[in-house]
C-alpha atoms as a PDB file:
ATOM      1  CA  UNK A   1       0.000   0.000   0.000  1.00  0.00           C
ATOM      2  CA  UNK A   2       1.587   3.921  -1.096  1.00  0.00           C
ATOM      3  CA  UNK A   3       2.305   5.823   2.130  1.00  0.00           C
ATOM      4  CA  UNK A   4      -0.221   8.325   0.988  1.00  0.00           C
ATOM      5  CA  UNK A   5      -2.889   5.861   0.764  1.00  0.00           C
ATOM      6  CA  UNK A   6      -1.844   4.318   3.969  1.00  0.00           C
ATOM      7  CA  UNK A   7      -1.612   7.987   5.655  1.00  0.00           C
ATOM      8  CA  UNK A   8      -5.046   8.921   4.131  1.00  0.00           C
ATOM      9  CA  UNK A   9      -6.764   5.965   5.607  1.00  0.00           C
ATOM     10  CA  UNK A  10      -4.977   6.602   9.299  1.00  0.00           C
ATOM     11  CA  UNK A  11      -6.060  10.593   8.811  1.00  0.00           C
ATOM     12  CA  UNK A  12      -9.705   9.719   8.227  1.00  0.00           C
ATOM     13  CA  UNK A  13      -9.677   6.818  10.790  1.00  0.00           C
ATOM     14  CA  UNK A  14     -11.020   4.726   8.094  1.00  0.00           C
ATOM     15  CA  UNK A  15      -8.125   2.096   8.111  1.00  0.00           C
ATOM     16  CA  UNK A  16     -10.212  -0.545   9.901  1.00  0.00           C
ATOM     17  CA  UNK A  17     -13.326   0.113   7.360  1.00  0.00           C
ATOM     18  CA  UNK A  18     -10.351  -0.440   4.362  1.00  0.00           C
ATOM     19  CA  UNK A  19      -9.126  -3.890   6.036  1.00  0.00           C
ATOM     20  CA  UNK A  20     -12.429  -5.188   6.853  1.00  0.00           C
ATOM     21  CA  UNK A  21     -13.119  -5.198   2.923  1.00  0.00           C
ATOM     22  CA  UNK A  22     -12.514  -8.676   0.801  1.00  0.00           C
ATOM     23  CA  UNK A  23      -8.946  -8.520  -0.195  1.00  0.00           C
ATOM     24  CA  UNK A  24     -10.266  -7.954  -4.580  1.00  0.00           C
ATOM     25  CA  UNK A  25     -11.721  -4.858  -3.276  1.00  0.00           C
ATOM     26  CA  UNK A  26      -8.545  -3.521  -1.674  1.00  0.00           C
ATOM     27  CA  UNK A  27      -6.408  -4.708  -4.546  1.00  0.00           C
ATOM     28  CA  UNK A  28      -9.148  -2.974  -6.761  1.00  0.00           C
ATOM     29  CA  UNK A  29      -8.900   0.209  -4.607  1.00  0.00           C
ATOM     30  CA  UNK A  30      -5.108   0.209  -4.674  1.00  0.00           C
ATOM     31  CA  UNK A  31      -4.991  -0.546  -8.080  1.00  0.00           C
ATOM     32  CA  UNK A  32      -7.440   2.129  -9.540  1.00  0.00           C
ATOM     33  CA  UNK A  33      -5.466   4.537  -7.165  1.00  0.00           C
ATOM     34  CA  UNK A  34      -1.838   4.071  -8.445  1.00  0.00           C
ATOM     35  CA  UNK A  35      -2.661   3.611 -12.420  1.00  0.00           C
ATOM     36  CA  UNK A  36      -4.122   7.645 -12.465  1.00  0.00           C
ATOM     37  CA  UNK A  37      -1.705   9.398 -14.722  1.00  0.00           C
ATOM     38  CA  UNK A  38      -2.476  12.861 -13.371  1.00  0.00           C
ATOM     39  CA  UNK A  39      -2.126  13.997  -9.639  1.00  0.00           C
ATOM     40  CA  UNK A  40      -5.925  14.869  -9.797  1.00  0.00           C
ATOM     41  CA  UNK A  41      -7.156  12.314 -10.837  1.00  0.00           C
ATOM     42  CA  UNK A  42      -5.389   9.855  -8.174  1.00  0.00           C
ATOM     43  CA  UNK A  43      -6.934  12.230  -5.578  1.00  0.00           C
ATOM     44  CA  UNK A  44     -10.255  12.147  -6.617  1.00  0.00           C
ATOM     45  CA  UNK A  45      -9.957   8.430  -6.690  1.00  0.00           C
ATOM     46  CA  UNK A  46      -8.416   8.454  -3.337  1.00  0.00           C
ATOM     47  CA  UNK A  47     -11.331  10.503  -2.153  1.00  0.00           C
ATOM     48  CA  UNK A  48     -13.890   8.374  -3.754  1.00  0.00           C
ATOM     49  CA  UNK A  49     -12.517   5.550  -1.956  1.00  0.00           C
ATOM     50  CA  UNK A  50     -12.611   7.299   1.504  1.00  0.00           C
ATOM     51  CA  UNK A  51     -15.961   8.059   0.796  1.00  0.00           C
ATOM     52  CA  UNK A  52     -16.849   4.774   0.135  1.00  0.00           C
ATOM     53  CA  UNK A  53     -15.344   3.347   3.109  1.00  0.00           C
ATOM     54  CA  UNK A  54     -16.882   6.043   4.999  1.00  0.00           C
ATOM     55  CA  UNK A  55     -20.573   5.511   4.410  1.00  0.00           C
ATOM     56  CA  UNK A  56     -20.522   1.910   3.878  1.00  0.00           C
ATOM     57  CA  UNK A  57     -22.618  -0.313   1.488  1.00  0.00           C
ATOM     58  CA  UNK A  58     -21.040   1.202  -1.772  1.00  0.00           C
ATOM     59  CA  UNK A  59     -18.239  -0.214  -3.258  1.00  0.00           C
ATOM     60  CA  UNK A  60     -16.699   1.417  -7.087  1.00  0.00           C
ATOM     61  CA  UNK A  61     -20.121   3.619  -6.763  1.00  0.00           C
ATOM     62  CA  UNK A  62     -22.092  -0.194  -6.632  1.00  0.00           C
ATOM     63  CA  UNK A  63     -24.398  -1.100  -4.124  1.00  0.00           C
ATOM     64  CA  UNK A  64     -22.192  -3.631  -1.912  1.00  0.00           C
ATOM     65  CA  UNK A  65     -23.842  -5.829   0.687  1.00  0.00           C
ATOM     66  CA  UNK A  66     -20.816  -6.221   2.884  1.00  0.00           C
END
């Protein structure tokens, strides 16, 4: 996992939400993450993942019955 990932996950207290996911979903997550080309676009994905983790349920904007 990138530091900044790993620090992002700590910072938002999410890191237990992140590990509690099936491991294809991290390796998705990480994946998506690291291939972005452009700084922006790895932070959006980065947030989108937070966000995901954060309310639960959703999972690459699918419903995910966890």
């Amino acid at each position: 996992m990138p530091d900044f990932v790993r620090k992002a996950l700590d910072d938002e207290g999410l890191r237990s939400a992140y590990e509690a996911r099936p491991d294809y979903q991290k390796n998705d997550y990480l994946g998506w993450i690291v291939r972005a080309k452009r700084p922006e676009t790895q932070a959006k994905r980065l947030r989108q993942m937070l966000d995901e983790l954060t309310s639960g349920g959703v999972y690459m904007k699918m419903r995910w019955n966890g």
